[in-house]
Protein backbone atom coordinates (compact mmCIF):
# COMPACT_ATOMS: atom_id res chain seq x y z
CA UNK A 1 12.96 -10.66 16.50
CA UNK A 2 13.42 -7.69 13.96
CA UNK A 3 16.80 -8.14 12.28
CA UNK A 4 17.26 -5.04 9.92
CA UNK A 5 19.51 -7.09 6.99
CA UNK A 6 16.94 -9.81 7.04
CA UNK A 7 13.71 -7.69 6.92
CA UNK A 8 15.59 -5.36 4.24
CA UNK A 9 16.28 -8.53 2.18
CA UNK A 10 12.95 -9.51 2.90
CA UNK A 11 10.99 -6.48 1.59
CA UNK A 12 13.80 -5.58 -1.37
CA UNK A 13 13.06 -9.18 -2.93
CA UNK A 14 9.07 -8.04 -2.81
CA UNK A 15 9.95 -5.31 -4.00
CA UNK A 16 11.85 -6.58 -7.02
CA UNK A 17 9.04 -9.08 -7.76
CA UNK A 18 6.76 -5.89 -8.15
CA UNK A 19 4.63 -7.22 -4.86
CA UNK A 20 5.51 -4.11 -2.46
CA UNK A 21 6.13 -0.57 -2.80
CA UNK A 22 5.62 1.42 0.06
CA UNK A 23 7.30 2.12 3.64
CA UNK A 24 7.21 0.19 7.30
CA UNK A 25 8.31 1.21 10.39
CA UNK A 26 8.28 -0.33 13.22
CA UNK A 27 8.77 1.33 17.02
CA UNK A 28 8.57 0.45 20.63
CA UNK A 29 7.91 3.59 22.91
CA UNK A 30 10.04 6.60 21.50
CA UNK A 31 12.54 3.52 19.87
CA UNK A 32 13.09 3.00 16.09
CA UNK A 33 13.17 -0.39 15.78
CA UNK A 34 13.42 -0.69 11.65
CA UNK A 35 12.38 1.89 8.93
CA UNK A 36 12.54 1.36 5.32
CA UNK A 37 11.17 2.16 2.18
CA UNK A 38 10.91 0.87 -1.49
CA UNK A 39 9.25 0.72 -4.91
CA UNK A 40 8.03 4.10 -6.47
CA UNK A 41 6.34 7.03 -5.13
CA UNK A 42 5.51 7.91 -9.08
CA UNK A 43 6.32 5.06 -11.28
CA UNK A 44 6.21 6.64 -14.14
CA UNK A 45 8.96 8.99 -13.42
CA UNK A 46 10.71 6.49 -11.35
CA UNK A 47 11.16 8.81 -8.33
CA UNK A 48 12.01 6.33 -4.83
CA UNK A 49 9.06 6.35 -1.98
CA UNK A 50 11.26 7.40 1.38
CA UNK A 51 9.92 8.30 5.14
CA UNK A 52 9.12 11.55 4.15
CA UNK A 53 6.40 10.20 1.47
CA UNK A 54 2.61 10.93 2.01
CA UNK A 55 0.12 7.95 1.40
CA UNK A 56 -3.65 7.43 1.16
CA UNK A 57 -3.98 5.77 3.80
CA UNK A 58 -8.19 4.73 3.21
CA UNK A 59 -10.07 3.14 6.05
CA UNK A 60 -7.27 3.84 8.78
CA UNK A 61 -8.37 8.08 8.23
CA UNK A 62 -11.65 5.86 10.48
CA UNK A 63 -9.32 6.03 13.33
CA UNK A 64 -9.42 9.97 12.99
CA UNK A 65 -13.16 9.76 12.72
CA UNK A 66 -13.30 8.12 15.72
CA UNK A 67 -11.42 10.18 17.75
CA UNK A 68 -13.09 12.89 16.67
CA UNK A 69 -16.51 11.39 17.33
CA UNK A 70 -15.15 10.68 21.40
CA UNK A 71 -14.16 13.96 21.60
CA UNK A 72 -17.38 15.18 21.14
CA UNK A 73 -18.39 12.33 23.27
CA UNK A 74 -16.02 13.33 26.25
CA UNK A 75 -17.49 17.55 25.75
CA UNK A 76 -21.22 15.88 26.67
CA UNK A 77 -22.12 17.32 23.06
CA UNK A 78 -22.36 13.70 21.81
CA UNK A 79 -23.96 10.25 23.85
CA UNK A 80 -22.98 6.78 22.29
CA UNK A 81 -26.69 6.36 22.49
CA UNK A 82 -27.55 9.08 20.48
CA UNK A 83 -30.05 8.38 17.68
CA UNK A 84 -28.60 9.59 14.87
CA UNK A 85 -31.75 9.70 12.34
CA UNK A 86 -32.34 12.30 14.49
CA UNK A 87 -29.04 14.47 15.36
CA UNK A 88 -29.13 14.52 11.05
CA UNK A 89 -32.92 14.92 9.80
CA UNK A 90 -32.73 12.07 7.83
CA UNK A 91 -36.01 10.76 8.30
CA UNK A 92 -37.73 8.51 5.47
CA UNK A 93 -34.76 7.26 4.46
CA UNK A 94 -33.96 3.17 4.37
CA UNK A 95 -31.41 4.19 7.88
CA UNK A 96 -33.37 3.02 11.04
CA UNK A 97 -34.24 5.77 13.55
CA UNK A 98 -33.36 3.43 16.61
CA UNK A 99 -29.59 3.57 14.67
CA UNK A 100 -26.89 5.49 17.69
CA UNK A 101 -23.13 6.64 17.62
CA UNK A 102 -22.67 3.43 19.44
CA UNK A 103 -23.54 1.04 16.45
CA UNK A 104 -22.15 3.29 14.00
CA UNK A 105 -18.75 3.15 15.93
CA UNK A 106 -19.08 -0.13 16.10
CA UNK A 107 -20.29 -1.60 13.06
CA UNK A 108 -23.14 -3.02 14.41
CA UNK A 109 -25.76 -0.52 12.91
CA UNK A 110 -26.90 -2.83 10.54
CA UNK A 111 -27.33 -0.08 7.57
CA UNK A 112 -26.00 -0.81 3.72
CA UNK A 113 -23.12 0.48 2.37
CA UNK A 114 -22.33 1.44 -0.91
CA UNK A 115 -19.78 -0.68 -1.40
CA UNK A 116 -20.82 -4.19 0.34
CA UNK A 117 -17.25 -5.56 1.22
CA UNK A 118 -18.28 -8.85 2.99
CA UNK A 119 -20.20 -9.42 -0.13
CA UNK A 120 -16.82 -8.67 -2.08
CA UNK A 121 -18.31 -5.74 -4.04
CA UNK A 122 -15.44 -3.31 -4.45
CA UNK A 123 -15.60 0.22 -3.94
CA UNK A 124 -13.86 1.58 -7.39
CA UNK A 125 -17.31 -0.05 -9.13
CA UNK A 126 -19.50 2.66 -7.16
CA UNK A 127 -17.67 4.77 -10.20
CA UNK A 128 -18.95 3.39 -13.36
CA UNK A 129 -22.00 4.72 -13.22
CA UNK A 130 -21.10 8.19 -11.50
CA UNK A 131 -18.11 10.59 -11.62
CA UNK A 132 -15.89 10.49 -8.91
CA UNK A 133 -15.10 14.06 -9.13
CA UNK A 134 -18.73 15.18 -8.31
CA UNK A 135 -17.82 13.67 -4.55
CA UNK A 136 -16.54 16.59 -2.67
CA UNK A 137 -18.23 17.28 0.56
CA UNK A 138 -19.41 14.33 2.94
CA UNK A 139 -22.99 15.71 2.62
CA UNK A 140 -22.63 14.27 -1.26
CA UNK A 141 -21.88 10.85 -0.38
CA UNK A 142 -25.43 10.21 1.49
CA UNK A 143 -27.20 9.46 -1.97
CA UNK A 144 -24.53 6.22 -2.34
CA UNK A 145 -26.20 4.49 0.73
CA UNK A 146 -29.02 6.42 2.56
CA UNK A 147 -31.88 4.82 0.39
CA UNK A 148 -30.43 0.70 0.63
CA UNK A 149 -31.79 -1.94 2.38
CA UNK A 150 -30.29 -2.47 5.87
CA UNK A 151 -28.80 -5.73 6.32
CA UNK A 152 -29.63 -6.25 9.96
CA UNK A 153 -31.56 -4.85 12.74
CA UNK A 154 -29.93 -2.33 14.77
CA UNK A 155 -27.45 -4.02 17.60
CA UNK A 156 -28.39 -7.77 16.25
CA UNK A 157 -25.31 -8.40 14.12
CA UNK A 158 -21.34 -7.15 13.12
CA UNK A 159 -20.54 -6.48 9.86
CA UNK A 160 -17.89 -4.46 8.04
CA UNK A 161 -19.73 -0.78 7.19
CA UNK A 162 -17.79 2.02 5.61
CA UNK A 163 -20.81 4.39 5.07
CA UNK A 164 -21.57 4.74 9.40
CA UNK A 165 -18.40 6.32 9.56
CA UNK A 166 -19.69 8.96 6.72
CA UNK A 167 -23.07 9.41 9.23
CA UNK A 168 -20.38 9.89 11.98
CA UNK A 169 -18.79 12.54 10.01
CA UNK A 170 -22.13 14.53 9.65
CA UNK A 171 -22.42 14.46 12.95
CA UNK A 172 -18.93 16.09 13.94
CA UNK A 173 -19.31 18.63 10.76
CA UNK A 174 -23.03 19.32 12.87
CA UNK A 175 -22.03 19.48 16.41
CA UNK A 176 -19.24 21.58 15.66
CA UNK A 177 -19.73 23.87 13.14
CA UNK A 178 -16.61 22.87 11.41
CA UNK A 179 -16.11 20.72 8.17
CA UNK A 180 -15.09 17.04 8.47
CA UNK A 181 -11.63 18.21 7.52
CA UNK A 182 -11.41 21.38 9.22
CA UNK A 183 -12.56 19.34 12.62
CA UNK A 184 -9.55 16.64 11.96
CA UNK A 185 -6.48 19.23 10.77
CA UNK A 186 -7.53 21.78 14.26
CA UNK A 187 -8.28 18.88 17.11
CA UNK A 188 -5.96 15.90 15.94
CA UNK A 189 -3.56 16.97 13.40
CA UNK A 190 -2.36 19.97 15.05
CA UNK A 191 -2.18 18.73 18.89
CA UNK A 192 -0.12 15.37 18.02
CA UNK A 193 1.98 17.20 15.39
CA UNK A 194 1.36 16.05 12.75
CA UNK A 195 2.35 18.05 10.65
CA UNK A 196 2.75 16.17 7.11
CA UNK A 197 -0.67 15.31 7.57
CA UNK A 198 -3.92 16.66 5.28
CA UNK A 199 -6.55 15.38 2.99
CA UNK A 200 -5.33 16.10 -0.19
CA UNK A 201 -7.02 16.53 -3.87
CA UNK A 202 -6.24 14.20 -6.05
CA UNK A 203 -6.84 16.98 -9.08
CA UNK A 204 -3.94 19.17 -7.04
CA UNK A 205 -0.45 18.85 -7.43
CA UNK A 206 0.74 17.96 -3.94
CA UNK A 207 4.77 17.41 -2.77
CA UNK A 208 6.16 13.96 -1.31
CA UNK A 209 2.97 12.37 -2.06
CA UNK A 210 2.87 8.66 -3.52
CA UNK A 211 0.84 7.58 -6.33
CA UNK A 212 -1.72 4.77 -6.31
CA UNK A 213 -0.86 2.19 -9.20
CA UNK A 214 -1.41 -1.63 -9.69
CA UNK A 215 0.20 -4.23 -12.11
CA UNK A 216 -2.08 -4.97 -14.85
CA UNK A 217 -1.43 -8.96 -15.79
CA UNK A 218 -2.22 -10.69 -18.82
CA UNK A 219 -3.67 -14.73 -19.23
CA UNK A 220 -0.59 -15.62 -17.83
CA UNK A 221 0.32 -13.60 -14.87
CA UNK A 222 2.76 -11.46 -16.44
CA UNK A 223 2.75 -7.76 -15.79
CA UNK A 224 2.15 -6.03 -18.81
CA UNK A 225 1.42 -2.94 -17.53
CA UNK A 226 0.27 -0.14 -14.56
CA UNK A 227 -2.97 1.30 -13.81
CA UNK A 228 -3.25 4.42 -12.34
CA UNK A 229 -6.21 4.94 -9.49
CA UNK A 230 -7.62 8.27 -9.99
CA UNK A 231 -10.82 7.22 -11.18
CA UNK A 232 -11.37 4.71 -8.40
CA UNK A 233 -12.33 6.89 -5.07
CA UNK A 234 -13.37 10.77 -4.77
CA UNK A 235 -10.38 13.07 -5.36
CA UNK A 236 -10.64 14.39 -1.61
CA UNK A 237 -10.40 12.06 1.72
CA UNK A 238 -13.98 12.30 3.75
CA UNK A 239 -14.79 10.67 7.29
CA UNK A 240 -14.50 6.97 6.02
CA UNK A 241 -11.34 7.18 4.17
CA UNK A 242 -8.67 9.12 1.98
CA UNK A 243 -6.17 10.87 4.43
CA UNK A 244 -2.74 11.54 3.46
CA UNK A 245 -0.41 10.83 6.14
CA UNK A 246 3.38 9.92 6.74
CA UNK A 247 3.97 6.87 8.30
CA UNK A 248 5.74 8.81 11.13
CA UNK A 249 2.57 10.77 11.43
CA UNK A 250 0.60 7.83 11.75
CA UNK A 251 2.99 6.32 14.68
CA UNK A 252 3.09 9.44 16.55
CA UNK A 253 -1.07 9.18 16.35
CA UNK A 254 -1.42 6.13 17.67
CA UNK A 255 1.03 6.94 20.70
CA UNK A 256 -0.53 9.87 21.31
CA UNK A 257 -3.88 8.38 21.72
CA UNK A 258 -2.08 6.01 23.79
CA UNK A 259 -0.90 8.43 26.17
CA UNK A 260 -4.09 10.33 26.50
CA UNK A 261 -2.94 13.20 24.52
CA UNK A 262 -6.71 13.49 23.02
CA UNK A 263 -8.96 11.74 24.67
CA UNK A 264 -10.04 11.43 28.83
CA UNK A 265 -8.57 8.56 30.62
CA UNK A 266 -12.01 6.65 30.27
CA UNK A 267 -12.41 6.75 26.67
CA UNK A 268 -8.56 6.78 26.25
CA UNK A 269 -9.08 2.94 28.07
CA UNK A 270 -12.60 2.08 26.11
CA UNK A 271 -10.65 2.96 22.45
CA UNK A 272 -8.20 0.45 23.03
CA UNK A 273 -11.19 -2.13 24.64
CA UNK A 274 -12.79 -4.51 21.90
CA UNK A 275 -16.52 -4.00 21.90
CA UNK A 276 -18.03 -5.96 19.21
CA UNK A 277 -17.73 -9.70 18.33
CA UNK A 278 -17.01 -10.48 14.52
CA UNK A 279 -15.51 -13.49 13.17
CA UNK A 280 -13.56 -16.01 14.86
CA UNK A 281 -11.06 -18.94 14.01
CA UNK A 282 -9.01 -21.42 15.40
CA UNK A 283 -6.67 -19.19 15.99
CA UNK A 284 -8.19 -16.15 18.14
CA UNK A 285 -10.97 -14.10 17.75
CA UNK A 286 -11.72 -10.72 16.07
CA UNK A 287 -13.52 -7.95 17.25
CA UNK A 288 -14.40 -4.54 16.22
CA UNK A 289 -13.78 -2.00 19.18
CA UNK A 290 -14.30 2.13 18.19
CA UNK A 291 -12.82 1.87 14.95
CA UNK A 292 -9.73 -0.94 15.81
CA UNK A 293 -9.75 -4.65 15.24
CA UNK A 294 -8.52 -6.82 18.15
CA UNK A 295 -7.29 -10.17 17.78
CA UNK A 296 -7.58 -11.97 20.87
CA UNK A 297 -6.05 -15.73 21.49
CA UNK A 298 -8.48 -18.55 23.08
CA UNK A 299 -6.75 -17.11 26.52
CA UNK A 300 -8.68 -14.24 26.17
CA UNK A 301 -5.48 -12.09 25.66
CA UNK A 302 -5.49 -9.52 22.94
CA UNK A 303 -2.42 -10.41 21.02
CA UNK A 304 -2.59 -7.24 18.48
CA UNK A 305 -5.20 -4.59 17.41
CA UNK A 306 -4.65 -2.61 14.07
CA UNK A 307 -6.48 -0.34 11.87
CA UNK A 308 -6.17 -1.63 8.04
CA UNK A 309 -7.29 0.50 5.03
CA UNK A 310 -7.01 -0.58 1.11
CA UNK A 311 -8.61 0.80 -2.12
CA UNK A 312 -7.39 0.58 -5.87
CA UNK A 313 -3.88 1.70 -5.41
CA UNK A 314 -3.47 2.34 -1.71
CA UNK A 315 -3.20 -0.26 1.57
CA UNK A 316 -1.79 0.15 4.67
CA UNK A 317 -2.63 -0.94 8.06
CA UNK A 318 -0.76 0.27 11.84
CA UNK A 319 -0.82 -2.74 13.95
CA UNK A 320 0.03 -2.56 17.97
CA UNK A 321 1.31 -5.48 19.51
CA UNK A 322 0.75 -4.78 23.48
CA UNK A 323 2.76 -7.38 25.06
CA UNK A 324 5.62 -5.89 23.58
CA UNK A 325 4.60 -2.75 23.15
CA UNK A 326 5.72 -2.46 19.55
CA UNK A 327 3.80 -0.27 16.71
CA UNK A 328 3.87 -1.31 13.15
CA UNK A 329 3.23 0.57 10.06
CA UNK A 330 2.86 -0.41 7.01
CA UNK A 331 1.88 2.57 3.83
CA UNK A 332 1.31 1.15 0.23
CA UNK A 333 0.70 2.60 -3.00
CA UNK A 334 -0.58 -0.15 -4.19
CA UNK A 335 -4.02 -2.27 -2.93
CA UNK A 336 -2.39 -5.46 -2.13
CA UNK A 337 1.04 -4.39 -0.93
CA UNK A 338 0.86 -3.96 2.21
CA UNK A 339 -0.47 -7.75 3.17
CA UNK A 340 2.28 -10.12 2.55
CA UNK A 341 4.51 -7.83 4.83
CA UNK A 342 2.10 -7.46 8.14
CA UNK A 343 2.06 -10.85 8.58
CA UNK A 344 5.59 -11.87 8.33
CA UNK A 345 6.46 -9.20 10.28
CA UNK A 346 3.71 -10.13 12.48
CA UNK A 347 5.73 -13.10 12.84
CA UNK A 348 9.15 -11.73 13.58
CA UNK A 349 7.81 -9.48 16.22
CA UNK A 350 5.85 -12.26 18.07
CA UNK A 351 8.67 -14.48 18.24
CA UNK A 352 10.77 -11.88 19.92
């Protein structure tokens, strides 16, 4: 069960230890159950993250892509079968024409990505070779991927693709005239309320926004230092990751898609069904559904389903647990702060 002095210990002694700086909350229905914050929103002017703090949130902005994509979906502008090669005119590139919204939802589409992350490549290395800054529409990011080698047939396989949620993005800014952005601020921002919510420039001076930074250790583990992450992703969020959001913005979200706020009742129920087989351990196993991961138990139960995002600087990850009906969020601004946390949390709820 969530006991506040214990958790608070919990995450001020991670804190300390330089391991976590960030914010969680946790709710059930319209209940606080725990909020909290720590470390530094700017470490260099040693100013406190609190609720009110804005983080990158990375690959959980897929979740607005997603909705997004349904939308369209539920308006008969958009099929989960349709081919996208064609909704996009990108023929003669490495992308398969028989690839559909379905697939890229999914990720089983079988295209490359620029940043391979089951082959552990990591995404700030896409930046050695090419200034980050020159990324500013989603258009420019085709160029990173659209030429690669697909690593599977369309449909035949799951694996992890960042760059199908950037094709899903086209198709949005296409269908509706509006810009990735533009589409996301007017049809989910605005109707949940959000309203701390925005994809924010980097290059911009923004308020209660946190800064990305991670220790820098030398041979023996000590910190000796902070890196700063502006030269490790684009300096504006696109369809596959880089929203700014509070964690109270992200809770309210997720219970709004929950309650069919923005979505119909059928693809209200298929967001929250898992669709896609993955990996699986002794444990449960874990799918992919439209944009979630579902961890479901040998019973066949699914225990939780989350949304997790991390990048130099940033993690975070929203985790439902549906038996109790509990949301948690976790917002980090730094890449491996927000891992530790989810799963001893993870624990504490589950034994409740």
């Amino acid at each position: 069960m969530i006991v506040q002095d214990e958790l608070d210990h919990y995450l001020q002694t991670l804190e300390k230890q330089h391991e976590f700086s960030g914010v969680v909350l946790i709710t059930q229905g319209d209940l606080h159950l725990y909020t909290g914050a720590f470390g530094y929103a700017s470490r260099a002017w040693k100013i406190p993250n609190n609720l009110a703090t804005r983080f990158d949130t990375a690959s959980i902005t897929k979740l607005f892509t997603v909705v997004a994509t349904l939308q369209l979906i539920d308006q008969k502008r958009l099929t989960f079968d349709t081919r996208v090669i064609d909704l996009l005119g990108l023929e003669g590139t490495a992308i398969s024409n028989e690839v559909t919204v379905y697939q890229l939802l999914t990720h089983t589409s079988g295209i490359g990505d620029d940043a391979e992350e089951e082959n552990n490549e990591r995404y700030e290395d896409v930046w050695k070779s090419k200034p980050n800054y020159s990324i500013a529409t989603t258009t420019d990011m085709l160029p990173q991927f659209i030429h690669k080698p697909a690593n599977f047939s369309p449909g035949q396989g799951c694996r992890y693709c960042n760059c199908s949620y950037i094709l899903l993005g086209l198709a949005i800014e296409k269908i509706s005239g509006l810009s990735y952005r533009d589409y996301v601020r007017k049809h989910i921002f605005a109707p949940v309320g959000m309203t701390h919510s925005d994809f924010l420039r980097m290059d911009r001076v923004n308020d209660h926004v946190a800064e990305g930074s991670d220790p820098i250790y030398d041979e023996d583990k000590t910190i000796i230092g902070w890196k700063r992450n502006i030269y490790s992703h684009p300096p504006i969020g696109s369809p596959d990751s880089g929203a700014y959001v509070t964690a109270g913005d992200l809770d309210r979200f997720l219970r709004a898609v929950q309650r069919g706020q923005l979505l119909s009742p059928e693809l209200t129920a298929a967001f929250f069904t898992p669709q896609a087989h993955w990996q699986s351990s002794d444990e449960w196993k874990t799918y992919f559904g439209y944009g979630l991961k579902f961890y479901v138990d040998p019973a066949g139960q699914t225990v939780c389903y989350q949304k997790e995002g991390s990048n130099a600087g940033v993690s975070g990850v929203i985790r439902h647990f549906p038996k109790e009906d509990i949301n948690l969020v976790i917002l980090s601004n730094m890449e491996d702060g927000a891992w530790e946390p989810l799963w001893a949390i993870h624990k504490m709820i589950t034994e409740i």
